[in-house]
Protein backbone atom coordinates (compact mmCIF):
# COMPACT_ATOMS: atom_id res chain seq x y z
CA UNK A 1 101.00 114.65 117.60
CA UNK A 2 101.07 116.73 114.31
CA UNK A 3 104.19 114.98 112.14
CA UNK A 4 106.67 117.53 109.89
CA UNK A 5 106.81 117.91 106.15
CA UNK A 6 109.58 119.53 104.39
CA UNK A 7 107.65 120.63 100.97
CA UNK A 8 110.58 122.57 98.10
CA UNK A 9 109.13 124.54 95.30
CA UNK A 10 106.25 125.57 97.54
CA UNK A 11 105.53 128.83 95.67
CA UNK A 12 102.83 127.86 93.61
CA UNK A 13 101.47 125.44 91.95
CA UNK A 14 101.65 121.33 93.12
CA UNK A 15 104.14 122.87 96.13
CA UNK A 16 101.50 125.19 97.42
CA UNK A 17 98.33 122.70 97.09
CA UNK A 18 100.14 120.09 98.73
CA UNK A 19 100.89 122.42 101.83
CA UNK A 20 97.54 123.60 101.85
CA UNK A 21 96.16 119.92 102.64
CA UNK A 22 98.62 118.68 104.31
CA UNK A 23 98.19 121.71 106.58
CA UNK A 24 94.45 120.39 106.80
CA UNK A 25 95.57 116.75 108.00
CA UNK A 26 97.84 116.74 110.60
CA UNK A 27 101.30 118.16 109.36
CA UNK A 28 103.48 121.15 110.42
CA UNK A 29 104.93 122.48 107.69
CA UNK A 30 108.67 123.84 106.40
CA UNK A 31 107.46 125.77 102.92
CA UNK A 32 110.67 126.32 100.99
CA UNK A 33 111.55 128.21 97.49
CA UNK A 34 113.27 130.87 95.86
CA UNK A 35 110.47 133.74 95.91
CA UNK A 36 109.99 135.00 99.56
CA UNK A 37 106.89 137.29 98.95
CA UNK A 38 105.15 134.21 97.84
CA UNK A 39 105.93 131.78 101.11
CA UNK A 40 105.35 134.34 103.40
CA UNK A 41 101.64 134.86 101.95
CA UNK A 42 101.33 130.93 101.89
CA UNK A 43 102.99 131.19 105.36
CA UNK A 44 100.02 133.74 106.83
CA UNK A 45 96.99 131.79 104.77
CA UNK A 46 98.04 128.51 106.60
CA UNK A 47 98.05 129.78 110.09
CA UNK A 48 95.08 131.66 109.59
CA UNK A 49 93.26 129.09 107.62
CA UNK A 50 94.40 126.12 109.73
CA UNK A 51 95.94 124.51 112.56
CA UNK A 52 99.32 124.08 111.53
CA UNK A 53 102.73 125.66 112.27
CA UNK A 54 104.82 126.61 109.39
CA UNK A 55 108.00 127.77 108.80
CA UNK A 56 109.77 128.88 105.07
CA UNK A 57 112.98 128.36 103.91
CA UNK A 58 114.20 130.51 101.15
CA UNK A 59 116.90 129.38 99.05
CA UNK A 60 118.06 127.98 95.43
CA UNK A 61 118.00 123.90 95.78
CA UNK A 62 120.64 124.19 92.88
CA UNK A 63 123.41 125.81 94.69
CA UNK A 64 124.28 123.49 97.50
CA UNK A 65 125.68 126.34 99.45
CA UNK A 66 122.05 127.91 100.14
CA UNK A 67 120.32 124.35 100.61
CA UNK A 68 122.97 123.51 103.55
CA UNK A 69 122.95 126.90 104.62
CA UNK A 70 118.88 126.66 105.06
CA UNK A 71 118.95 123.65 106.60
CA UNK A 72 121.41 124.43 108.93
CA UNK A 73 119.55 126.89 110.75
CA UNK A 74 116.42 123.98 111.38
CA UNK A 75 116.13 123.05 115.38
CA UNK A 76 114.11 121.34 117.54
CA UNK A 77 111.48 119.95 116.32
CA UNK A 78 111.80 121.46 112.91
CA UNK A 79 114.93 119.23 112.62
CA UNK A 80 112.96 115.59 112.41
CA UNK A 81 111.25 115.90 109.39
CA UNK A 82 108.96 112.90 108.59
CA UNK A 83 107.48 113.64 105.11
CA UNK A 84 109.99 115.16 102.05
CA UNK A 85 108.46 116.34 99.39
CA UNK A 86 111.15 116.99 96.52
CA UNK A 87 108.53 119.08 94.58
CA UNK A 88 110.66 121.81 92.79
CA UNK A 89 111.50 121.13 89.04
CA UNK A 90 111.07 123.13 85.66
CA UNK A 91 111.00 122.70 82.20
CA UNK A 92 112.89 125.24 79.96
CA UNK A 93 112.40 125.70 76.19
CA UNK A 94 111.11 123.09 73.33
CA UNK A 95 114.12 123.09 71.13
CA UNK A 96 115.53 119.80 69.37
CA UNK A 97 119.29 118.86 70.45
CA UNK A 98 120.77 120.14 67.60
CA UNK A 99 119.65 123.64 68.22
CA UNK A 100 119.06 123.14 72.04
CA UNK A 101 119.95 126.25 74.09
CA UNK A 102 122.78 125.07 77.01
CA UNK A 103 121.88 127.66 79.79
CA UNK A 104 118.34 126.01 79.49
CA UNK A 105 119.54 122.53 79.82
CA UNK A 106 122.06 123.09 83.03
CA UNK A 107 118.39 124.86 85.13
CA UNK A 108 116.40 121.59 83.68
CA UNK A 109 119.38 119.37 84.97
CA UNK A 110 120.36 121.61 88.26
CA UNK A 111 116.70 121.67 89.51
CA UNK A 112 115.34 118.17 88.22
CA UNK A 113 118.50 116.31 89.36
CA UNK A 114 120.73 117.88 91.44
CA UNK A 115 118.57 120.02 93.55
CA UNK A 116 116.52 117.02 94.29
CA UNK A 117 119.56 114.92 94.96
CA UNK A 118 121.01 117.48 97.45
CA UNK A 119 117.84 117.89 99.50
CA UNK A 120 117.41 114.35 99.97
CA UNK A 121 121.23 114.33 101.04
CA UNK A 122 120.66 116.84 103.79
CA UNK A 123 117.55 115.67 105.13
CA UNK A 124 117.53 111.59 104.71
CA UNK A 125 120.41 111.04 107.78
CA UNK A 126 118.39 111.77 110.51
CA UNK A 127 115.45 109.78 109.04
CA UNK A 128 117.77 106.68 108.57
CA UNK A 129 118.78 107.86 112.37
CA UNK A 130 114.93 107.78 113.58
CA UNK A 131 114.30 105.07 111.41
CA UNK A 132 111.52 106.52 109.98
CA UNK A 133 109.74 109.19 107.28
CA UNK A 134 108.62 109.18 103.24
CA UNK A 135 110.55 110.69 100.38
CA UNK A 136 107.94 111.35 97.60
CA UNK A 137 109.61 112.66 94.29
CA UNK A 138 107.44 114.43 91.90
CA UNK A 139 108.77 113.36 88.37
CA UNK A 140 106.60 113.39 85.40
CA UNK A 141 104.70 111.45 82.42
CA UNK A 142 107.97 112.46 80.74
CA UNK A 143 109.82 109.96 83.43
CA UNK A 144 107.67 107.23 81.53
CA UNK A 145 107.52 108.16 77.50
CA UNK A 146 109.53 110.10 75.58
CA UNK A 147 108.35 113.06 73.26
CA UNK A 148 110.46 115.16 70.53
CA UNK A 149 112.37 118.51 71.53
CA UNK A 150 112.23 117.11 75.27
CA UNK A 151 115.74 115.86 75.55
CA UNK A 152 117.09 117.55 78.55
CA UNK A 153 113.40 117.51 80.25
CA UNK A 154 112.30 113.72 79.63
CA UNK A 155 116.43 112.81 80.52
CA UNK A 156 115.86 114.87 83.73
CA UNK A 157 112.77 113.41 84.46
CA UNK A 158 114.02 109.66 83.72
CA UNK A 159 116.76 110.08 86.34
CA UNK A 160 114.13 111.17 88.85
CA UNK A 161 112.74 107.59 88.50
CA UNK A 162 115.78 106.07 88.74
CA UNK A 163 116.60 107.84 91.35
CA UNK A 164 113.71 107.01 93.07
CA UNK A 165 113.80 103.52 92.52
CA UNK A 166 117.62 103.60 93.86
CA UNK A 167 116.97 105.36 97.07
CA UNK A 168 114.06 102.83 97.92
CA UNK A 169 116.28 99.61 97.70
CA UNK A 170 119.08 102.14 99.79
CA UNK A 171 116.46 103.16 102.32
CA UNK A 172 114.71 99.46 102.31
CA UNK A 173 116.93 98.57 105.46
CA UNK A 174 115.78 101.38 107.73
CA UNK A 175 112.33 101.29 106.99
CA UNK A 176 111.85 104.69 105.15
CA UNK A 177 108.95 104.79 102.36
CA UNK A 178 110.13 106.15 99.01
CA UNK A 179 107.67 107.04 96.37
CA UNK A 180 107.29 109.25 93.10
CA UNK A 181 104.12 110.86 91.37
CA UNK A 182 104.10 111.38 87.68
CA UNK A 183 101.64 113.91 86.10
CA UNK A 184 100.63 114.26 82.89
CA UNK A 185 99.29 117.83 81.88
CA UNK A 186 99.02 119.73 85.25
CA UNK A 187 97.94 123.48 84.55
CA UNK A 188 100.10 125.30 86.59
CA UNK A 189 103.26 127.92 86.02
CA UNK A 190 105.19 124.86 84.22
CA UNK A 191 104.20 126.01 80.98
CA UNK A 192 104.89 129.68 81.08
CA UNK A 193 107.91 128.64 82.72
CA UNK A 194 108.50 126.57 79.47
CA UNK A 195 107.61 129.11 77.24
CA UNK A 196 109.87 131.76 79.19
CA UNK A 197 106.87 134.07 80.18
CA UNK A 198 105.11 133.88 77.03
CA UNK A 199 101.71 133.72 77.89
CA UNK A 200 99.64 133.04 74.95
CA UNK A 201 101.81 130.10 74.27
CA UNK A 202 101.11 128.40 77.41
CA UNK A 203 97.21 129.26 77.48
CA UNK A 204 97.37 127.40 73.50
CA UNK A 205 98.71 124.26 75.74
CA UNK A 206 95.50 124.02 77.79
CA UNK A 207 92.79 124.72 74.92
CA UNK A 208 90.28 123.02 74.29
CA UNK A 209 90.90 119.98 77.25
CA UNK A 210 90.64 119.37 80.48
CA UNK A 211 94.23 119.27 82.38
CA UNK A 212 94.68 118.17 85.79
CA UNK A 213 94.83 120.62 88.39
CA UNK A 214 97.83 121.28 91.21
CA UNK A 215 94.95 120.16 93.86
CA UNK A 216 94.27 116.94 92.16
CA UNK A 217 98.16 116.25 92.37
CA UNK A 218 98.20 117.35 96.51
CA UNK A 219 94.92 114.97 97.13
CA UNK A 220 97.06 111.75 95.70
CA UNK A 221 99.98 113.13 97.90
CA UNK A 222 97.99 112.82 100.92
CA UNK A 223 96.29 109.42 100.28
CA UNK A 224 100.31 108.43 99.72
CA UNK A 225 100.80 109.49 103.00
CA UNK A 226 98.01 108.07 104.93
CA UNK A 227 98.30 104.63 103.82
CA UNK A 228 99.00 101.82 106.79
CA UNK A 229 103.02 101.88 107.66
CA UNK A 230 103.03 98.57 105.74
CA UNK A 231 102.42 100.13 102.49
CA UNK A 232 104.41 101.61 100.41
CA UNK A 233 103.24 103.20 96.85
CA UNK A 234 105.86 102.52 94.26
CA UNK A 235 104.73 105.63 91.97
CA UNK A 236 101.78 107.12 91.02
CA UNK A 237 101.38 107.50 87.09
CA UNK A 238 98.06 110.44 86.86
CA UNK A 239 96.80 111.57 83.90
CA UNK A 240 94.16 114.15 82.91
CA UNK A 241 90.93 111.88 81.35
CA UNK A 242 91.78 114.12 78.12
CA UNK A 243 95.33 112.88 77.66
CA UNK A 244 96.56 109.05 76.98
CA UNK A 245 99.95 109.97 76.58
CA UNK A 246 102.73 112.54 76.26
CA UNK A 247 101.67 113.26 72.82
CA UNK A 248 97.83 112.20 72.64
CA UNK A 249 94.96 114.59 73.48
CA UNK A 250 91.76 115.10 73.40
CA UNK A 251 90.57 118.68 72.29
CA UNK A 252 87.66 120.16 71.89
């Protein structure tokens, strides 16, 4: 019997690989995210490329309104999700504090935080009820180290371990796995994101290394999720054989 993930941010990037092979190994999927062109080709590739059964969500996770609105409208089957993946999350901008731009911070803090807080609110009950799923949290090296004109993204991304580590001693009693991945560099849209659309900027990011790859990030997902229903992986700290830490590269 094919178990249910609930992926957010599945647009590109970690989102999409990780429904692509989960799609491969035994999951029905419910793709969410803001950009509905986008879910609906991931939606079509899937069923023609697999198995699977998918469904896609499209909503905001920060406005509450949209997230309970979307998963209001999930039945039968698609209501017992087993596998949450709280995947969407953004960095904004590369300013210090003292010049830091707010609307930047609040998207950081909305999408990071809140929207991951409000997901797990709507969807952890009825695992508690079944007594059973996995929460995995995709935070960040920046959840570990700290790095200058990060602020907002490292405090974001610091919370998202705590928050982890919180809702696995809350979930301990009904037997619910909790985990978190953290990636180092992972070429994907995070850094034109970061750099608002500014493409050169983000390609300079990349040169002359090796980053990891949003497939590299899905395979570690699924060997999370296939482990015995004894084990439980804490977190996951991944980094591309090019980087030791948030601020040391090799280049080439």
């Amino acid at each position: 019997m094919r178990k249910t993930a609930l992926i957010t941010g599945a647009t590109s990037g970690i989102g999409k690989a990780t429904a692509q092979i989960l799609a491969l190994n035994g999951f029905d999927l419910i793709i969410t995210g803001r950009r509905e062109e986008l879910l609906d080709q991931l939606s079509t590739s899937i069923r023609n490329e697999t198995d699977a059964d998918v469904i896609s969500l499209v909503f905001d996770v920060r406005e509450l309104s949209q997230v309970e609105k979307a998963f209001e409208s999930l039945s039968g089957k698609w209501s017992n999700i087993d596998l949450l993946v709280n995947n969407a999350g953004l960095a904004v901008g590369i300013e210090p504090v003292h010049e830091g731009v707010i609307d930047d911070w609040e998207r950081m803090i909305d999408t990071n935080i809140k929207g991951l807080l409000y997901v797990s609110k709507l969807i952890s009950p009825r695992m508690v009820e079944r007594q059973i799923g996995h929460i995995i949290n995709i935070s960040s090296i920046a959840g570990h180290e700290f790095y200058p004109n990060g602020a907002a993204y490292c405090g974001s991304k610091h919370a998202v371990k705590a928050i982890t580590k919180v809702m696995r001693l809350e979930l301990l009693p009904y037997g619910i796995k909790v985990s978190s991945i953290s990636p180092g560099m992972v070429e994907t849209e995070f850094s034109l994101v970061r750099f608002k659309g500014d493409q050169n900027r983000a390609d300079q990011v990349y040169k002359g290394l090796t980053p990891l790859y949003a497939p590299d990030i899905a395979e570690m997902i699924l060997f999370m999720v296939t482990r015995p229903s004894h084990v439980n992986i804490e977190d996951m700290l991944i980094m591309p054989t090019d980087q030791a830490s948030t601020r040391d590269f090799r280049r080439r």
